[in-house]
N, C-alpha and C. Protein backbone atom coordinates (compact mmCIF):
# COMPACT_ATOMS: atom_id res chain seq x y z
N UNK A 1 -23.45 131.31 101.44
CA UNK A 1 -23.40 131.12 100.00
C UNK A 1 -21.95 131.04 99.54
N UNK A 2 -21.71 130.38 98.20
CA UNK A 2 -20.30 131.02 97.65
C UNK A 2 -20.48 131.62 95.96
N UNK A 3 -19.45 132.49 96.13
CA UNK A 3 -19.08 133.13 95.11
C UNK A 3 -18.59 132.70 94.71
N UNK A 4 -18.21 132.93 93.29
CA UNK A 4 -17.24 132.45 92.10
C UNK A 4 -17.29 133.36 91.47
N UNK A 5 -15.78 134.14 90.69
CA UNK A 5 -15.73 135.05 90.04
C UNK A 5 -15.60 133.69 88.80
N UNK A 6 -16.52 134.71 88.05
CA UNK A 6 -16.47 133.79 86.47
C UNK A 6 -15.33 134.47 85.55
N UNK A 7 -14.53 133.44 84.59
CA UNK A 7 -13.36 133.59 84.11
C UNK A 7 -13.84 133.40 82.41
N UNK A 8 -14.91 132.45 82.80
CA UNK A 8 -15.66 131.47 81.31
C UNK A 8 -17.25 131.54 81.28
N UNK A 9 -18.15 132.78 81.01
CA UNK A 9 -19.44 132.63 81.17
C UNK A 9 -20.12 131.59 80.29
N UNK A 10 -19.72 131.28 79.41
CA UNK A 10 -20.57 129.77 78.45
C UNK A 10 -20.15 128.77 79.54
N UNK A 11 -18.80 128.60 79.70
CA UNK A 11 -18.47 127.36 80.48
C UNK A 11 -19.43 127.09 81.67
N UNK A 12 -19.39 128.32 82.79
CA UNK A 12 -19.89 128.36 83.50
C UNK A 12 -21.14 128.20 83.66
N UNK A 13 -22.14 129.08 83.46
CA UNK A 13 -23.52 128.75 82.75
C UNK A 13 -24.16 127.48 82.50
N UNK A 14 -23.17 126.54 81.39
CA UNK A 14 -23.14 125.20 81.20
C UNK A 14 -23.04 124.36 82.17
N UNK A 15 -22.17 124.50 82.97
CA UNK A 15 -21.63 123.47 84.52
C UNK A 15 -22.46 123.80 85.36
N UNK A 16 -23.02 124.49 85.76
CA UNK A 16 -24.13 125.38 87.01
C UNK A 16 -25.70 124.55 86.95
N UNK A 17 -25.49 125.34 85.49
CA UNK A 17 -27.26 125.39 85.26
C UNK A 17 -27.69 124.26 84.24
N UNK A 18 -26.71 123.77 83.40
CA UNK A 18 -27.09 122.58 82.61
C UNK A 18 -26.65 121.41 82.93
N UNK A 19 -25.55 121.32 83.78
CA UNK A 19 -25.29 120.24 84.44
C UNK A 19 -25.61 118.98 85.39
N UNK A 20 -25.15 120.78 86.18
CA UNK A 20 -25.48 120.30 87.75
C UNK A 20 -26.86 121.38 88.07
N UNK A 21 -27.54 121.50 87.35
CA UNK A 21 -29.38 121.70 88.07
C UNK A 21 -29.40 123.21 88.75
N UNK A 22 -28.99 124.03 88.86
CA UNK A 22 -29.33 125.22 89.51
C UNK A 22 -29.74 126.18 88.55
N UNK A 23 -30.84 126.63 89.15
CA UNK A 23 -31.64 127.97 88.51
C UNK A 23 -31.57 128.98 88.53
N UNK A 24 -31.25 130.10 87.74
CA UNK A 24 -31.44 131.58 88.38
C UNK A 24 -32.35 131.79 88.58
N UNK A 25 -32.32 132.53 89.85
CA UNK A 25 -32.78 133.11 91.23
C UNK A 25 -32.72 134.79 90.92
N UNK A 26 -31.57 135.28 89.94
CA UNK A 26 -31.67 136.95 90.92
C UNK A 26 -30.52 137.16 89.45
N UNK A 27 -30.11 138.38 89.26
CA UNK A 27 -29.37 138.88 88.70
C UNK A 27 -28.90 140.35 88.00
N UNK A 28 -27.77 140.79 88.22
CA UNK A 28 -28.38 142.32 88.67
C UNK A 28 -26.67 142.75 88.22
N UNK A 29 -26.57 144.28 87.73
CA UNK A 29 -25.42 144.58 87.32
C UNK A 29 -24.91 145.46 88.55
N UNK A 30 -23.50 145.61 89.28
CA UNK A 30 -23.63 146.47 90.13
C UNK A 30 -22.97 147.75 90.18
N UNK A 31 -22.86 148.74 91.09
CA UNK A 31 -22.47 150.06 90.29
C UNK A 31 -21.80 150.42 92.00
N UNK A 32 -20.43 151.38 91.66
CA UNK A 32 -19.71 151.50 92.03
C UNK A 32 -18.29 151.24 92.08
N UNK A 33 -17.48 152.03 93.00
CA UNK A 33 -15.63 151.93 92.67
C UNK A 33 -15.39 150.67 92.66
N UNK A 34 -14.35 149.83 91.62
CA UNK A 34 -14.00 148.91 91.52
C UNK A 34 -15.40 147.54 91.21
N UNK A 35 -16.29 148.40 91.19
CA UNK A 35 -16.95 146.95 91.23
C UNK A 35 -18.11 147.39 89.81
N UNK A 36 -18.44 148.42 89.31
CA UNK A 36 -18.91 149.33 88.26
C UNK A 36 -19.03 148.29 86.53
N UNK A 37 -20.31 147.73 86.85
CA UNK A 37 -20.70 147.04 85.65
C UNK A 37 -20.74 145.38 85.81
N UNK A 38 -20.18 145.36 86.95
CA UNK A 38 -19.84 143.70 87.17
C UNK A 38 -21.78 143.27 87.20
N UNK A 39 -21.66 141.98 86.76
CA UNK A 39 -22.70 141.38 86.46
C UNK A 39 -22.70 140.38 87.95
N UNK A 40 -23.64 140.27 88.76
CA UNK A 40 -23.96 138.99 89.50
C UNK A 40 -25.08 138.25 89.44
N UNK A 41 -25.26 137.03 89.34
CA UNK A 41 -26.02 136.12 89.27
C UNK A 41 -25.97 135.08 90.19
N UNK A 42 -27.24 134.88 90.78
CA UNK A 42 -27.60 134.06 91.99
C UNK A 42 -28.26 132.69 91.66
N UNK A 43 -27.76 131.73 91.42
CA UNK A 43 -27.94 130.09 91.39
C UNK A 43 -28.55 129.42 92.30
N UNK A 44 -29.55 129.36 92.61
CA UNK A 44 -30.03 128.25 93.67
C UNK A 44 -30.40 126.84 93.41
N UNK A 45 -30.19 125.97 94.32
CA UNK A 45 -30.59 124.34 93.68
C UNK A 45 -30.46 124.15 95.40
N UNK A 46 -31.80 123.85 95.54
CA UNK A 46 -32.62 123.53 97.30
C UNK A 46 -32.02 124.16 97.63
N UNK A 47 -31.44 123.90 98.77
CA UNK A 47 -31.04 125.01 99.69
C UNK A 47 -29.58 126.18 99.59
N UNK A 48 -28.91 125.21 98.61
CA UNK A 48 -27.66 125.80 98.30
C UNK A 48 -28.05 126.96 97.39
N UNK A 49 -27.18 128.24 97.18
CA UNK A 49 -27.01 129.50 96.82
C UNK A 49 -25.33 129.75 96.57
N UNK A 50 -24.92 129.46 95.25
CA UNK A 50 -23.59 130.29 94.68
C UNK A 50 -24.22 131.34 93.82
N UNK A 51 -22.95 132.37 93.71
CA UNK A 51 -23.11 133.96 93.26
C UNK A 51 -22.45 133.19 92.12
N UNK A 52 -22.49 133.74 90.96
CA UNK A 52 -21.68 134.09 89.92
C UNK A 52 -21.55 135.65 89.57
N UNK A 53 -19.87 135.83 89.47
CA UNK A 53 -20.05 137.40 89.11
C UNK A 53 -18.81 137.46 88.09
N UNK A 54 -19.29 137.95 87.13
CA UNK A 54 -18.87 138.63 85.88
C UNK A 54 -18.15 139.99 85.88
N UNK A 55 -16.85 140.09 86.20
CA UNK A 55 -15.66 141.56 85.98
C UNK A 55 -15.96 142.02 84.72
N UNK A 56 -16.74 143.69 84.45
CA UNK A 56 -16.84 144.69 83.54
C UNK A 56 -15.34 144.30 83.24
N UNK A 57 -14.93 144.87 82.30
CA UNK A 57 -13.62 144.56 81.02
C UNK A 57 -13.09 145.13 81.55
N UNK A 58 -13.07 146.38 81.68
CA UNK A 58 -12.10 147.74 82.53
C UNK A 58 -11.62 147.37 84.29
N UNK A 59 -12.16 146.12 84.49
CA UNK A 59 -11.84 145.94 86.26
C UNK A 59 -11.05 144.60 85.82
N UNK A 60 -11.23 143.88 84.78
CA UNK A 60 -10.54 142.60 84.98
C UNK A 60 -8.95 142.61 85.60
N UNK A 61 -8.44 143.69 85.58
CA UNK A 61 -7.14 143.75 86.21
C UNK A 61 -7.43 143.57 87.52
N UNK A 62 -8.22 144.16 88.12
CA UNK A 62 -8.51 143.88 89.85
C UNK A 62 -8.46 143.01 90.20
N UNK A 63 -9.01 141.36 89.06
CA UNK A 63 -9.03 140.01 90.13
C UNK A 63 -7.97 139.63 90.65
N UNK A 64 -7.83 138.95 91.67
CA UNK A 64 -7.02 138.40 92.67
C UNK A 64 -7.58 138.32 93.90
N UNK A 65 -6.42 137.97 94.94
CA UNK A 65 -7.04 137.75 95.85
C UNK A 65 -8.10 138.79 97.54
N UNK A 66 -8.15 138.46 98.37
CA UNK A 66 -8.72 139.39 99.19
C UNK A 66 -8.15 141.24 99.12
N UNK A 67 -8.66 141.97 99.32
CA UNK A 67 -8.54 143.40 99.02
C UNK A 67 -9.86 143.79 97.96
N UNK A 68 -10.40 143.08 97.23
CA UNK A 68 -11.26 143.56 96.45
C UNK A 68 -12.42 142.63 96.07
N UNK A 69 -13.61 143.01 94.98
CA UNK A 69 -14.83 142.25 95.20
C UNK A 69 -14.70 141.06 94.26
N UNK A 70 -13.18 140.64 93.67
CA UNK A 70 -13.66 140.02 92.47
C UNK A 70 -12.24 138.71 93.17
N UNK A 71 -12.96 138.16 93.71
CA UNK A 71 -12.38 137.08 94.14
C UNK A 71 -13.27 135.93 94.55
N UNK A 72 -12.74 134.32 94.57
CA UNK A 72 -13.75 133.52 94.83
C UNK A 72 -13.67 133.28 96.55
N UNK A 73 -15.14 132.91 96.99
CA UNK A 73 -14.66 132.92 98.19
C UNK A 73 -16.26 132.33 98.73
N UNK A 74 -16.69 131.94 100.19
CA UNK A 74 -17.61 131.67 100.89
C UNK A 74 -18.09 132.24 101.97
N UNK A 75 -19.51 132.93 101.98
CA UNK A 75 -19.56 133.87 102.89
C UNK A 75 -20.74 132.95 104.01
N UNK A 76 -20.55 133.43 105.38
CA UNK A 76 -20.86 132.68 106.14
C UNK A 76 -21.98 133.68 106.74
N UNK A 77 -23.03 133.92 106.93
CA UNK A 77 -24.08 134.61 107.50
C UNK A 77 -23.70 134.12 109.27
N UNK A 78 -23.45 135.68 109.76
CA UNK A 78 -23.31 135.21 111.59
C UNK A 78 -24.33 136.33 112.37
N UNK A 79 -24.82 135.55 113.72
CA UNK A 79 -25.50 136.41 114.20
C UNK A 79 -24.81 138.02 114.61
N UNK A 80 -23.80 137.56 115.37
CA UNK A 80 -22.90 138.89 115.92
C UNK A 80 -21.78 138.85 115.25
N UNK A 81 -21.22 140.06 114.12
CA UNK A 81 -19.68 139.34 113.64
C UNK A 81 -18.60 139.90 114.64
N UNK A 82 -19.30 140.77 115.63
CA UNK A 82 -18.23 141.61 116.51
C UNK A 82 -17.16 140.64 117.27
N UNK A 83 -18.21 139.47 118.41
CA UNK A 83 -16.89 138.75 118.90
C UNK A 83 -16.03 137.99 117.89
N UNK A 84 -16.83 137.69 117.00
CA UNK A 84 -16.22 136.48 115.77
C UNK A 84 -14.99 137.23 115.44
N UNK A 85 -14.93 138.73 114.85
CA UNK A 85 -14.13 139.27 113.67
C UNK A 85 -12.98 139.64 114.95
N UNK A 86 -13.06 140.33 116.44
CA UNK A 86 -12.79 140.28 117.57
C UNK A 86 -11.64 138.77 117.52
N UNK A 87 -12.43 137.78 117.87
CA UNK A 87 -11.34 137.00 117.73
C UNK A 87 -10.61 136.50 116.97
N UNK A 88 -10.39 136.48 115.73
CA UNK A 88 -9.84 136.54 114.68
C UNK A 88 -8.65 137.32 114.72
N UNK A 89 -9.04 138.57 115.02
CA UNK A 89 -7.57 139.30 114.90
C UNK A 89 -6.91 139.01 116.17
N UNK A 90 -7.54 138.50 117.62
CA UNK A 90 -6.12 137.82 118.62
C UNK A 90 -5.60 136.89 117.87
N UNK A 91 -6.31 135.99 116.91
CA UNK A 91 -5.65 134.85 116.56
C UNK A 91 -4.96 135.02 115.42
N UNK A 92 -4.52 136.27 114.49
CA UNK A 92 -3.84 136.96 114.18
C UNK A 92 -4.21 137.32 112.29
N UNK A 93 -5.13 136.91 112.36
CA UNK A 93 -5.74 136.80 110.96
C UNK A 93 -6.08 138.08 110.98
N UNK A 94 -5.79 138.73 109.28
CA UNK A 94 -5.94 139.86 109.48
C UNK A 94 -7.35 139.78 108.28
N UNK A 95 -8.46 141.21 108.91
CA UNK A 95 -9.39 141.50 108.62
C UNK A 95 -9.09 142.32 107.23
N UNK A 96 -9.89 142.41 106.59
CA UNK A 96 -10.40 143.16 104.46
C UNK A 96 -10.80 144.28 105.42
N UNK A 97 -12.18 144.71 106.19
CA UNK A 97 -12.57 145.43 106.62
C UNK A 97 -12.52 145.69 108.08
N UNK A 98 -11.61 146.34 108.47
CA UNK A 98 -11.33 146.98 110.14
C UNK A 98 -12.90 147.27 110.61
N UNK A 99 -13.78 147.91 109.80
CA UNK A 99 -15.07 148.39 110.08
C UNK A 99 -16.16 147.19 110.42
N UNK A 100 -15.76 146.41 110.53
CA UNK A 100 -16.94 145.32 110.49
C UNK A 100 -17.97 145.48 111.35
N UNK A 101 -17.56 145.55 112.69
CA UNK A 101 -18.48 145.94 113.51
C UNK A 101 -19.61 146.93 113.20
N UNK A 102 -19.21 148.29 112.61
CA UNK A 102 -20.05 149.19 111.91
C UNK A 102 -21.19 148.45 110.58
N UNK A 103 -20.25 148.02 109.58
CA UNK A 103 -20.08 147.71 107.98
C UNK A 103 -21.04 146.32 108.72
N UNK A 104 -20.90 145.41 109.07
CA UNK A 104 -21.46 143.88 109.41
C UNK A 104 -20.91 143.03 108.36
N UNK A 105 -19.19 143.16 107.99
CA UNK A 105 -19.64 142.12 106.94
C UNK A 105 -17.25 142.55 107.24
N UNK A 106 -16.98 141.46 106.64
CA UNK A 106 -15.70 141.39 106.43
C UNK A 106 -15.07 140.33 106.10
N UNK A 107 -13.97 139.88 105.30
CA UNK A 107 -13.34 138.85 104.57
C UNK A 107 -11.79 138.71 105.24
N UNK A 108 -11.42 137.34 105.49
CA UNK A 108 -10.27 136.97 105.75
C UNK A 108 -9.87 135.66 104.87
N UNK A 109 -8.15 135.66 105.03
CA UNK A 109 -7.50 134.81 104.09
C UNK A 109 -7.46 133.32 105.71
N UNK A 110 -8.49 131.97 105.26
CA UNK A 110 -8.04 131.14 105.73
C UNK A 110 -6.81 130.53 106.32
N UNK A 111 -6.42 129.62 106.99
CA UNK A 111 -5.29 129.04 107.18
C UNK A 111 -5.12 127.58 105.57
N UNK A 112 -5.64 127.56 105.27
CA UNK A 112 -5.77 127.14 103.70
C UNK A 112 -5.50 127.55 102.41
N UNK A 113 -5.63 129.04 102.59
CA UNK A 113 -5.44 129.84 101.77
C UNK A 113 -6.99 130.37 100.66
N UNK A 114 -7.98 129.47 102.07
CA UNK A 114 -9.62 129.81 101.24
C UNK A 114 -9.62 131.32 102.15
N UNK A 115 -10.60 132.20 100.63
CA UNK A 115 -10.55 133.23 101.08
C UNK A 115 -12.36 133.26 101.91
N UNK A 116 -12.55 133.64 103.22
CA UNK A 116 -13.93 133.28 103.74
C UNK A 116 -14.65 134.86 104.04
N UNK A 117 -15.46 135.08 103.90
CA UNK A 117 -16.16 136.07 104.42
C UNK A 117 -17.38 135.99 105.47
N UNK A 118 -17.35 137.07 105.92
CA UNK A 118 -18.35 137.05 107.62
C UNK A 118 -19.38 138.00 106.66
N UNK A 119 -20.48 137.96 107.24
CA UNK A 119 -21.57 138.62 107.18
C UNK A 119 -22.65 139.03 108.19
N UNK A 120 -23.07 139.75 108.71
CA UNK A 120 -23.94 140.35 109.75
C UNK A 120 -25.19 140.64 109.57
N UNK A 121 -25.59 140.42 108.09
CA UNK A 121 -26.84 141.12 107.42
C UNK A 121 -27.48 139.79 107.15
């Protein structure tokens, strides 16, 4: 799927779902450090799935890039992320979450500068 942290919820909303055809699917506020009130919303149109997520007022300082949940980015569903996230760091990219293996899930900064995430779940 990809995420998009929303900056413009009319805008957005408008371009998604009145535009370009995608439906909500799911949507849910979430609770916890740094991430406490953020709104996400799940877009589907056939097979494709983007997140939209909405920063509570009090976190909008957090956005930027990898280190935290409010960044845009594409997460890749893998069977095993152990050798994947494993080779990654020989090839010197550094891992969001050291724990992955445990956690199943971790984000790195592309050679592009796209931020990508692994997933195990």
């Amino acid at each position: 799927y990809i995420s998009i942290h929303v900056l413009d919820l009319e805008k957005s909303l408008k371009l998604y779902r009145e535009i370009l055809g995608f439906k909500l699917a799911d949507a849910e506020v979430l609770h916890g450090d740094g991430i406490e009130g953020m709104l996400v919303m799940k877009l589907r149109a056939n097979e494709l799935e983007i997140g939209l997520s909405l920063t509570a007022p009090e976190y909008m300082h957090t956005i930027g890039p990898i280190g935290n949940t409010n960044h845009n980015h594409f997460m890749l569903k893998v069977n095993d992320i152990v050798p994947i996230g494993d080779k990654l760091k020989e090839e010197g990219y550094q891992l969001e979450n050291e724990n992955y293996a445990r956690d199943k899930w971790t984000f790195f900064v592309g050679p592009n500068g796209e931020i990508v995430g692994l997933s195990g779940w």
